[in-house]
C-alpha atoms as a PDB file:
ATOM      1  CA  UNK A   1       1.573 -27.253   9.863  1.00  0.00           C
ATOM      2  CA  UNK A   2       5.182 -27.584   8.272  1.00  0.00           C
ATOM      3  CA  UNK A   3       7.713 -25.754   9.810  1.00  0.00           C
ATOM      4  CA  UNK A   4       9.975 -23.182   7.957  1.00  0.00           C
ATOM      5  CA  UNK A   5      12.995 -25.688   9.026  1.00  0.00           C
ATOM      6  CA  UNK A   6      10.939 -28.486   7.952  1.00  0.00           C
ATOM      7  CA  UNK A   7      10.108 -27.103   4.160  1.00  0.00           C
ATOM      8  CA  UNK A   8      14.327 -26.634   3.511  1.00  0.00           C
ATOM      9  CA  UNK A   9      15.488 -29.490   5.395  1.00  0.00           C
ATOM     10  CA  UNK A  10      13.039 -31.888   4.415  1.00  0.00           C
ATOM     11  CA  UNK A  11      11.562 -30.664   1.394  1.00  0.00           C
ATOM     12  CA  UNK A  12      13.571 -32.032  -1.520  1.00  0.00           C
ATOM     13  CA  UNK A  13      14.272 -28.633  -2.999  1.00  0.00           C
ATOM     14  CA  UNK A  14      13.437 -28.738  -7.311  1.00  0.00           C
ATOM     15  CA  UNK A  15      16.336 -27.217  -8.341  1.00  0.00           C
ATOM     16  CA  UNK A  16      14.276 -26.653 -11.814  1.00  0.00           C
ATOM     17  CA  UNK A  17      12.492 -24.143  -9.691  1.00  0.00           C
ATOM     18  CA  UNK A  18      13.928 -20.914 -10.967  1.00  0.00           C
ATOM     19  CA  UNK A  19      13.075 -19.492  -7.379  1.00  0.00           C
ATOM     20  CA  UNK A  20      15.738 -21.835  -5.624  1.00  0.00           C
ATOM     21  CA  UNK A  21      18.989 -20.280  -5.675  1.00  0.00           C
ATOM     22  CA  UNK A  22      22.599 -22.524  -5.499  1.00  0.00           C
ATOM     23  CA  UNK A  23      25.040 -21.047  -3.436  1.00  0.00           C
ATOM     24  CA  UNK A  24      28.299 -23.441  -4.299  1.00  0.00           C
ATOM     25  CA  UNK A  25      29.977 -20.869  -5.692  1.00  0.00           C
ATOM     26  CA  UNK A  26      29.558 -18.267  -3.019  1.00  0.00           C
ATOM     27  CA  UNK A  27      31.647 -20.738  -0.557  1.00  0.00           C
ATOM     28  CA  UNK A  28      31.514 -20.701   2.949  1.00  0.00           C
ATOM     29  CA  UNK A  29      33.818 -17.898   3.608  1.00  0.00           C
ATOM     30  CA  UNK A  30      32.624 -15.192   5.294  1.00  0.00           C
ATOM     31  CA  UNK A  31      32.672 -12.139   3.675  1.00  0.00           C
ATOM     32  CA  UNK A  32      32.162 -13.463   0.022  1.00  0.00           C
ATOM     33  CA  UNK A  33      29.405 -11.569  -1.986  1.00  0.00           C
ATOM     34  CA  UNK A  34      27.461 -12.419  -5.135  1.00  0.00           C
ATOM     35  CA  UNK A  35      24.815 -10.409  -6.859  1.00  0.00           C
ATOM     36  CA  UNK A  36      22.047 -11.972  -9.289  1.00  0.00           C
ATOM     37  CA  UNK A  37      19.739 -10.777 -11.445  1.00  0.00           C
ATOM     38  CA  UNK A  38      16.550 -13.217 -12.938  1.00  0.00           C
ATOM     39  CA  UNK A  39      13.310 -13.081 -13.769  1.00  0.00           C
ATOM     40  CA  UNK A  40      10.828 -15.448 -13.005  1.00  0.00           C
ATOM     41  CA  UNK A  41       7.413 -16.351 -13.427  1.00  0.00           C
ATOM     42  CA  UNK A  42       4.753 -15.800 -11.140  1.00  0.00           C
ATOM     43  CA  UNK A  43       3.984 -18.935  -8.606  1.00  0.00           C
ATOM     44  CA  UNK A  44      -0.048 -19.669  -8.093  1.00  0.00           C
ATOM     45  CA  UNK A  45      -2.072 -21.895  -5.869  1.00  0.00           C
ATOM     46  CA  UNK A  46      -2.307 -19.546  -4.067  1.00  0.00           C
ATOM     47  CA  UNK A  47      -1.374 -16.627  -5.742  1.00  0.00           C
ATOM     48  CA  UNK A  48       1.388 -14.173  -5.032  1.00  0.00           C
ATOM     49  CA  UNK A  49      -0.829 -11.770  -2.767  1.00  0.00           C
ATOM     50  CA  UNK A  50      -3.692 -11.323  -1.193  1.00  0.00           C
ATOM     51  CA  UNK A  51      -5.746 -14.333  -1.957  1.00  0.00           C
ATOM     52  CA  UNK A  52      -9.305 -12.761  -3.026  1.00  0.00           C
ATOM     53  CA  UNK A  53      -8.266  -9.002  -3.010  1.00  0.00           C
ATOM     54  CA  UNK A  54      -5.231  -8.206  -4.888  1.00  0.00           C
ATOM     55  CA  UNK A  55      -2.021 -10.188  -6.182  1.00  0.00           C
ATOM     56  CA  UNK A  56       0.418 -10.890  -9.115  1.00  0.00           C
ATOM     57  CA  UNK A  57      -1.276 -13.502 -11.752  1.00  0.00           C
ATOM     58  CA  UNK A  58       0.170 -16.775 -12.135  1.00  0.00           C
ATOM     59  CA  UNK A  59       3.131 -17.312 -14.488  1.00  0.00           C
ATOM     60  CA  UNK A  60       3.212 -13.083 -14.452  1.00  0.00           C
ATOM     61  CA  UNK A  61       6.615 -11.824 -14.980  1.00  0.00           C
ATOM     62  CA  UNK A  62       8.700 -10.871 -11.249  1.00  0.00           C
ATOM     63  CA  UNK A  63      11.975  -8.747 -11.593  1.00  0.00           C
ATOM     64  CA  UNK A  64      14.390 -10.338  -9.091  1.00  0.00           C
ATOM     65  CA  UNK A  65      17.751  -8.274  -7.913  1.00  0.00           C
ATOM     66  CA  UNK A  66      19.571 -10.479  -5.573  1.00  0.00           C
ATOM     67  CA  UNK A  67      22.647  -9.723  -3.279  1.00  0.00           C
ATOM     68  CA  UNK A  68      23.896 -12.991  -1.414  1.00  0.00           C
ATOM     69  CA  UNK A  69      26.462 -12.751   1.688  1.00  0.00           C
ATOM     70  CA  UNK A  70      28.203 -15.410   2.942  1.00  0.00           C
ATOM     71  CA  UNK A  71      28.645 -15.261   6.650  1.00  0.00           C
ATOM     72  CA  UNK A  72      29.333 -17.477  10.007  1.00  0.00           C
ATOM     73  CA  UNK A  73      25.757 -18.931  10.305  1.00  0.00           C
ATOM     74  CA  UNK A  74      24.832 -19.063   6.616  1.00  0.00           C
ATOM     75  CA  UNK A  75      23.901 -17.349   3.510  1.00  0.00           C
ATOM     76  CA  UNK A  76      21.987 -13.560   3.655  1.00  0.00           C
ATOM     77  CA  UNK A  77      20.093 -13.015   1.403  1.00  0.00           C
ATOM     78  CA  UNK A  78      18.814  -9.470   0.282  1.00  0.00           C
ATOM     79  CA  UNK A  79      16.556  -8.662  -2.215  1.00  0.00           C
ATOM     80  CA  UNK A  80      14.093  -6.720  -4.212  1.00  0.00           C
ATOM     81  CA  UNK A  81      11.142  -8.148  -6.332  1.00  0.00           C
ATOM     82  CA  UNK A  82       9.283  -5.880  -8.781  1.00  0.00           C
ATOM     83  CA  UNK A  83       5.901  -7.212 -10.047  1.00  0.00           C
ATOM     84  CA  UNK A  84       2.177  -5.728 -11.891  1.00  0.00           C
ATOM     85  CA  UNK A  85      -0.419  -6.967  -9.915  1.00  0.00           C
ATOM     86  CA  UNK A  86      -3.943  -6.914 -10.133  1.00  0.00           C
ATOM     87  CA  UNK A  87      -7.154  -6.544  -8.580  1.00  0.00           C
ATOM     88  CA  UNK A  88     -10.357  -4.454  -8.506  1.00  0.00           C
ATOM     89  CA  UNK A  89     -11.307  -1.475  -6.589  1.00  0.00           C
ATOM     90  CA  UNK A  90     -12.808  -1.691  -3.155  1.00  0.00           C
ATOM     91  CA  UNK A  91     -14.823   1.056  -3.660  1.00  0.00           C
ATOM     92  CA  UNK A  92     -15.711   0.740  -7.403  1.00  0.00           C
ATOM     93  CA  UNK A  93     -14.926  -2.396  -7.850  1.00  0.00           C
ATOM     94  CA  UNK A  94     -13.518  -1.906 -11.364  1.00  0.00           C
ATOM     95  CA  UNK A  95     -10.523  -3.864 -12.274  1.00  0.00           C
ATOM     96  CA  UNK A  96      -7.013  -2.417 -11.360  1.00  0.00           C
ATOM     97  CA  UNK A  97      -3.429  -2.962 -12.030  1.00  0.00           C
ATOM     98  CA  UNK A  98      -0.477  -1.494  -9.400  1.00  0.00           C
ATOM     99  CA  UNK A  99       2.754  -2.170  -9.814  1.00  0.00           C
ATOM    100  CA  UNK A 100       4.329  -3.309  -6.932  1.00  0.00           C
ATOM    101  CA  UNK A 101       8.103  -3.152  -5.138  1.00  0.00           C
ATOM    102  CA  UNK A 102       8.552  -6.157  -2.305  1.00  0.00           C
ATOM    103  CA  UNK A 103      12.273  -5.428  -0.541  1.00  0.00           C
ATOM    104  CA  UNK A 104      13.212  -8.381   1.795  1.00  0.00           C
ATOM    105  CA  UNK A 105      16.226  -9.606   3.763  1.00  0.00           C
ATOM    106  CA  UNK A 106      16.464 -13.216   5.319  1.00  0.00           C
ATOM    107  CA  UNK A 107      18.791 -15.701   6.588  1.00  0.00           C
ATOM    108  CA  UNK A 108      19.144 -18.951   5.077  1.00  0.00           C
ATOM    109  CA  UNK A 109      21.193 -21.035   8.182  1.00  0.00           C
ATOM    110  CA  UNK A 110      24.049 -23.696   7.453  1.00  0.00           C
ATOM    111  CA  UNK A 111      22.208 -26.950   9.054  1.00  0.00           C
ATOM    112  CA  UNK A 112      25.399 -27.801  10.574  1.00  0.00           C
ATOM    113  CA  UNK A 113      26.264 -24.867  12.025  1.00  0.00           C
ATOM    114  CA  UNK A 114      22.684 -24.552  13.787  1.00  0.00           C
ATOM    115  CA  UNK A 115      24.027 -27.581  15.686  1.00  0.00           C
ATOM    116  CA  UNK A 116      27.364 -26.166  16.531  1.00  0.00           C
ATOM    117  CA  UNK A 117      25.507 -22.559  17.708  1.00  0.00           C
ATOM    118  CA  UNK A 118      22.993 -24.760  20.196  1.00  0.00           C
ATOM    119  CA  UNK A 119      23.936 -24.659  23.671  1.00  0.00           C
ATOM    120  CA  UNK A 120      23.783 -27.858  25.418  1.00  0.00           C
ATOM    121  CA  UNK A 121      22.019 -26.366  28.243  1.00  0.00           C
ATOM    122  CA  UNK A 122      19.714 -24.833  25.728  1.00  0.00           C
ATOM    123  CA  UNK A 123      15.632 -25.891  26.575  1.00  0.00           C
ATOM    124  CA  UNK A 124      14.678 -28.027  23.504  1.00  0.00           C
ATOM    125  CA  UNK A 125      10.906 -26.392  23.545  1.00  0.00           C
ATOM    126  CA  UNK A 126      12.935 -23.323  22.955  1.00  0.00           C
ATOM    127  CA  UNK A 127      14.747 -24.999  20.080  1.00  0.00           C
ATOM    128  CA  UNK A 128      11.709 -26.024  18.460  1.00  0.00           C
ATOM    129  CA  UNK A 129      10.570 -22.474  18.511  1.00  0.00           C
ATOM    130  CA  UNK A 130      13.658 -20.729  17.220  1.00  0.00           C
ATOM    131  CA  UNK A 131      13.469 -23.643  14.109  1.00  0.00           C
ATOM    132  CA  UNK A 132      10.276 -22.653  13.305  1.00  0.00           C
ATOM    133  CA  UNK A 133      10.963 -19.083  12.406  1.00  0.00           C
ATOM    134  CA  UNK A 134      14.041 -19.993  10.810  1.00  0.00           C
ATOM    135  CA  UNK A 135      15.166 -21.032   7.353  1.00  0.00           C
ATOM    136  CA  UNK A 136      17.704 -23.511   6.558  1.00  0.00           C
ATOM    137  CA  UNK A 137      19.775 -24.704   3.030  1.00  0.00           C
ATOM    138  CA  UNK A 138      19.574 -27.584   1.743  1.00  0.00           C
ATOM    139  CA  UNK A 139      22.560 -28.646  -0.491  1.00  0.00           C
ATOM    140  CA  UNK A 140      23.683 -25.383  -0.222  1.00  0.00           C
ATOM    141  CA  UNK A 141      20.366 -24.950  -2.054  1.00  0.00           C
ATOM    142  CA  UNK A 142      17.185 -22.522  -0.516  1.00  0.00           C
ATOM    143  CA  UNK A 143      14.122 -21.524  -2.128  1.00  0.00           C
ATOM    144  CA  UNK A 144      13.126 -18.356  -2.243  1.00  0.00           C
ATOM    145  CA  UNK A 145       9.312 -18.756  -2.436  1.00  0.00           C
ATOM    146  CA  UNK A 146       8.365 -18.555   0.902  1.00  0.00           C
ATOM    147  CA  UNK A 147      10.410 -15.223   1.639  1.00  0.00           C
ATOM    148  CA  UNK A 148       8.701 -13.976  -1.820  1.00  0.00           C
ATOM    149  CA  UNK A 149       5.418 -14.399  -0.806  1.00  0.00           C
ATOM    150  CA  UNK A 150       5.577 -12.819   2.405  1.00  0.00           C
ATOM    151  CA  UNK A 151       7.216  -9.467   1.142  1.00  0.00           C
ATOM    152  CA  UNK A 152       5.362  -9.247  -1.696  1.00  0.00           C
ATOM    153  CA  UNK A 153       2.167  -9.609   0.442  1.00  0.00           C
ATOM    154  CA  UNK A 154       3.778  -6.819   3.110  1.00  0.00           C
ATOM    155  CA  UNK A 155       4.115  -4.500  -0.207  1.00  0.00           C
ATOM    156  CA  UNK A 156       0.110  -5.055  -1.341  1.00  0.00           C
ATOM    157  CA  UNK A 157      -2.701  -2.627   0.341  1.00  0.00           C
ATOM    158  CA  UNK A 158      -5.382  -4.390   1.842  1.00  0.00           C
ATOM    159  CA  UNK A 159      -7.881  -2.188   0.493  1.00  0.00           C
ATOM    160  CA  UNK A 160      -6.605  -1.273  -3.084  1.00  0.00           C
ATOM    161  CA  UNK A 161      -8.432   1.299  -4.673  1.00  0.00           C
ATOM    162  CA  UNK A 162      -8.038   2.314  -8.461  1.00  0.00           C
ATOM    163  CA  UNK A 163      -7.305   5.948  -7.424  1.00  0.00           C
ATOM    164  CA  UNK A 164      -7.466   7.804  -4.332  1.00  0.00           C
ATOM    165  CA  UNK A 165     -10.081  10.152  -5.157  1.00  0.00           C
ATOM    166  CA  UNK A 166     -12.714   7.427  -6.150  1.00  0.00           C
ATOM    167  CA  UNK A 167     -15.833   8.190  -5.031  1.00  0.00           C
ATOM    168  CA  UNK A 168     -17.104   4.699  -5.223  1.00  0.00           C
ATOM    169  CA  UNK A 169     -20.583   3.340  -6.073  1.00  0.00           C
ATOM    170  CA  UNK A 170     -24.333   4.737  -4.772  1.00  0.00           C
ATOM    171  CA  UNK A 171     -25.408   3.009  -1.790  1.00  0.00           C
ATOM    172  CA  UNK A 172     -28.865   2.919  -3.331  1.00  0.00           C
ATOM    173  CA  UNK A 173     -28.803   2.017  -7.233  1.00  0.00           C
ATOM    174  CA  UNK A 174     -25.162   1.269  -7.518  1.00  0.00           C
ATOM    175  CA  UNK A 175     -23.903   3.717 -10.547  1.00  0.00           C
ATOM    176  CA  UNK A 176     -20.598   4.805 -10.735  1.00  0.00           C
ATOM    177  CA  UNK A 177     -20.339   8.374  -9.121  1.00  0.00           C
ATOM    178  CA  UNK A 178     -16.647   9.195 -10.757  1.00  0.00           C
ATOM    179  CA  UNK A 179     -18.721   8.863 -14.286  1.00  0.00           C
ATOM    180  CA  UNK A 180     -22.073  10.900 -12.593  1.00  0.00           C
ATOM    181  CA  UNK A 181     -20.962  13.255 -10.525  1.00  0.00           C
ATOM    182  CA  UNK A 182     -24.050  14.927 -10.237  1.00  0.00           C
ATOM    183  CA  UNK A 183     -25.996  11.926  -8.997  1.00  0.00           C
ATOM    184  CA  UNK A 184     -28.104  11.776  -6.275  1.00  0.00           C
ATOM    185  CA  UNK A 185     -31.538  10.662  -4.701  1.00  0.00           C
ATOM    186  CA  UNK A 186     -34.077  12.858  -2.919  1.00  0.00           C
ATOM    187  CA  UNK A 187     -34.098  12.143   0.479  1.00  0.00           C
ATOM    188  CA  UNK A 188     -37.324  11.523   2.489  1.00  0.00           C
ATOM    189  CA  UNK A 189     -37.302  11.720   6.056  1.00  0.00           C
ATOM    190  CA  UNK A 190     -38.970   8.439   7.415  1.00  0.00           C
ATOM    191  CA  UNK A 191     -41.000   9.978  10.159  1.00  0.00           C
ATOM    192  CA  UNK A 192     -42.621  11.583   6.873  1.00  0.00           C
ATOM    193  CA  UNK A 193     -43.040   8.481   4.791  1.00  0.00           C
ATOM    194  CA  UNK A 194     -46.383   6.849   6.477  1.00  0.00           C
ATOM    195  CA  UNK A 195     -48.090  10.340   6.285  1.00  0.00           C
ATOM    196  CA  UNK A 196     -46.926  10.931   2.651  1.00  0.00           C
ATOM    197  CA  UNK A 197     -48.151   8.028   1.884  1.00  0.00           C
ATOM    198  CA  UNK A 198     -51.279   8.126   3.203  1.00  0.00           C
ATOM    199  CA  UNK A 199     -51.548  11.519   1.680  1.00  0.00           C
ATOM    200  CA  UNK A 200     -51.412  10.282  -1.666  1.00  0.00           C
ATOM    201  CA  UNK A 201     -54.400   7.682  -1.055  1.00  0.00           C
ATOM    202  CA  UNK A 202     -56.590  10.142  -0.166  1.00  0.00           C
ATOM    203  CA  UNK A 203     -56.098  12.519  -3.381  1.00  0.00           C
ATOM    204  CA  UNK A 204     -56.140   9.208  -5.082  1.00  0.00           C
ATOM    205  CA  UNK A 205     -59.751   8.454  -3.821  1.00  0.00           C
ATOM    206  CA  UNK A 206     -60.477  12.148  -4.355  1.00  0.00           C
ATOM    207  CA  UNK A 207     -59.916  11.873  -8.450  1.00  0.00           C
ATOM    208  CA  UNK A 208     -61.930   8.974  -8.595  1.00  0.00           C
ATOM    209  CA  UNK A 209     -64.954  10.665  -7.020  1.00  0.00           C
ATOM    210  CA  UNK A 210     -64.550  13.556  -9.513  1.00  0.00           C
ATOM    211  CA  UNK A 211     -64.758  11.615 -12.620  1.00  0.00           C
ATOM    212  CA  UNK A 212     -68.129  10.210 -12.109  1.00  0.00           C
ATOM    213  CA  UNK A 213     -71.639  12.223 -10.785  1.00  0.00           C
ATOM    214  CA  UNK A 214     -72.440  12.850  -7.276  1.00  0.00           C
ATOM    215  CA  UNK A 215     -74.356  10.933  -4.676  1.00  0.00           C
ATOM    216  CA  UNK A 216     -77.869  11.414  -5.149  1.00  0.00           C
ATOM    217  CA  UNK A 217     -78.162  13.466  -8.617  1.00  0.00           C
ATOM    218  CA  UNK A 218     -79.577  10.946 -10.581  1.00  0.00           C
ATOM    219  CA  UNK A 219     -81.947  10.023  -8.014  1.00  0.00           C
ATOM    220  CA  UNK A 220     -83.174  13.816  -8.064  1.00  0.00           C
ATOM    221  CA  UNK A 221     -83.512  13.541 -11.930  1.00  0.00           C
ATOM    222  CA  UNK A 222     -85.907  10.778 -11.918  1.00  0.00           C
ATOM    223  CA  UNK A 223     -88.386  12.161  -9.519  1.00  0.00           C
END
């Protein structure tokens, strides 16, 4: 597994990528602001979500209002993303589409100054830990993606249903109940069941014996 620090430091950031930002212009002084406004298309493989339950489709359009700080350790970054994603019911499974708000806040670190902040007494298993749940820039560059997905799948339900008041699908046949409200199946106790049944094979036998003479009549005739 690639580390966050890895991805920024190592990664070779696209800058075609309309989800890496520059930050030249922002400067290194602390205190400077800029606010940015884009929208983007939808990343895939894997989708924007939750893989298999509910997400934003590939190349789907994602509303992006940024606000970038400049301070001592780097750039912060805060954000909202606005998105329609889609999905199906859990309970109906019908297709659905919810519109979905992802606010997020993150700190991309100055490389550089991640050196000058160490400690030289500092434990270097400790290190490694602190550089795996950070993010870094590269050429002043960082790419938003990762911080994206994670907000955006934060923002999602797990179990997205098309309304709250869906009364799903009949455990026994499967209609819709929302569209047959009055649907339902007779119950039959089970400790009943064997007896009912074996009620019905006796008047079964019963008709049969009624459509046809009885035992011994014809007999009687011919003597």
């Amino acid at each position: 597994m690639i580390s966050k620090a890895g991805k920024a430091l190592n990664g070779h950031l696209d800058h075609r990528n309309p989800l890496v930002f520059d930050t030249r212009e922002l400067g290194r002084r602390p205190g400077a602001m800029k606010r940015l406004t884009r929208s983007v298309e939808a990343p895939g493989s894997p989708v924007l979500g939750i893989d298999g339950v509910i997400g934003v489709p590939e190349s789907a359009p994602v509303a992006l209002d940024l606000r970038l700080e400049s301070v001592m350790e780097g750039v912060l970054v805060t954000g909202t993303a606005r998105a329609t994603a889609e999905g199906e019911c859990v309970r109906c499974l019908e297709p659905l589409a919810l519109e979905v708000e992802a606010d997020f806040q993150e700190m991309f670190s100055y490389p550089d100054a991640d050196d000058r902040n160490r400690s030289r007494t500092a434990d270097p298993v400790d290190d490694a830990e602190d550089d795996e749940d950070r993010f870094f820039l590269e050429d002043d560059s960082f790419d938003l993606e990762p911080v994206l997905r994670d907000a955006v799948v934060l923002a999602l339900p797990l179990q997205p249903v098309c309304k709250e008041t869906c009364a799903g699908l009949c455990s026994e046949c499967g209609i819709r109940l929302d569209e047959n409200p009055d649907h339902h199946h007779d119950a039959v106790d089970i400790r009943w069941a064997a007896l009912q049944g074996l009620a019905e094979t006796v008047q079964d036998g019963e008709k049969d014996n009624m459509g046809g003479a009885e035992p011994g009549v014809d007999e009687k005739q011919e003597k």
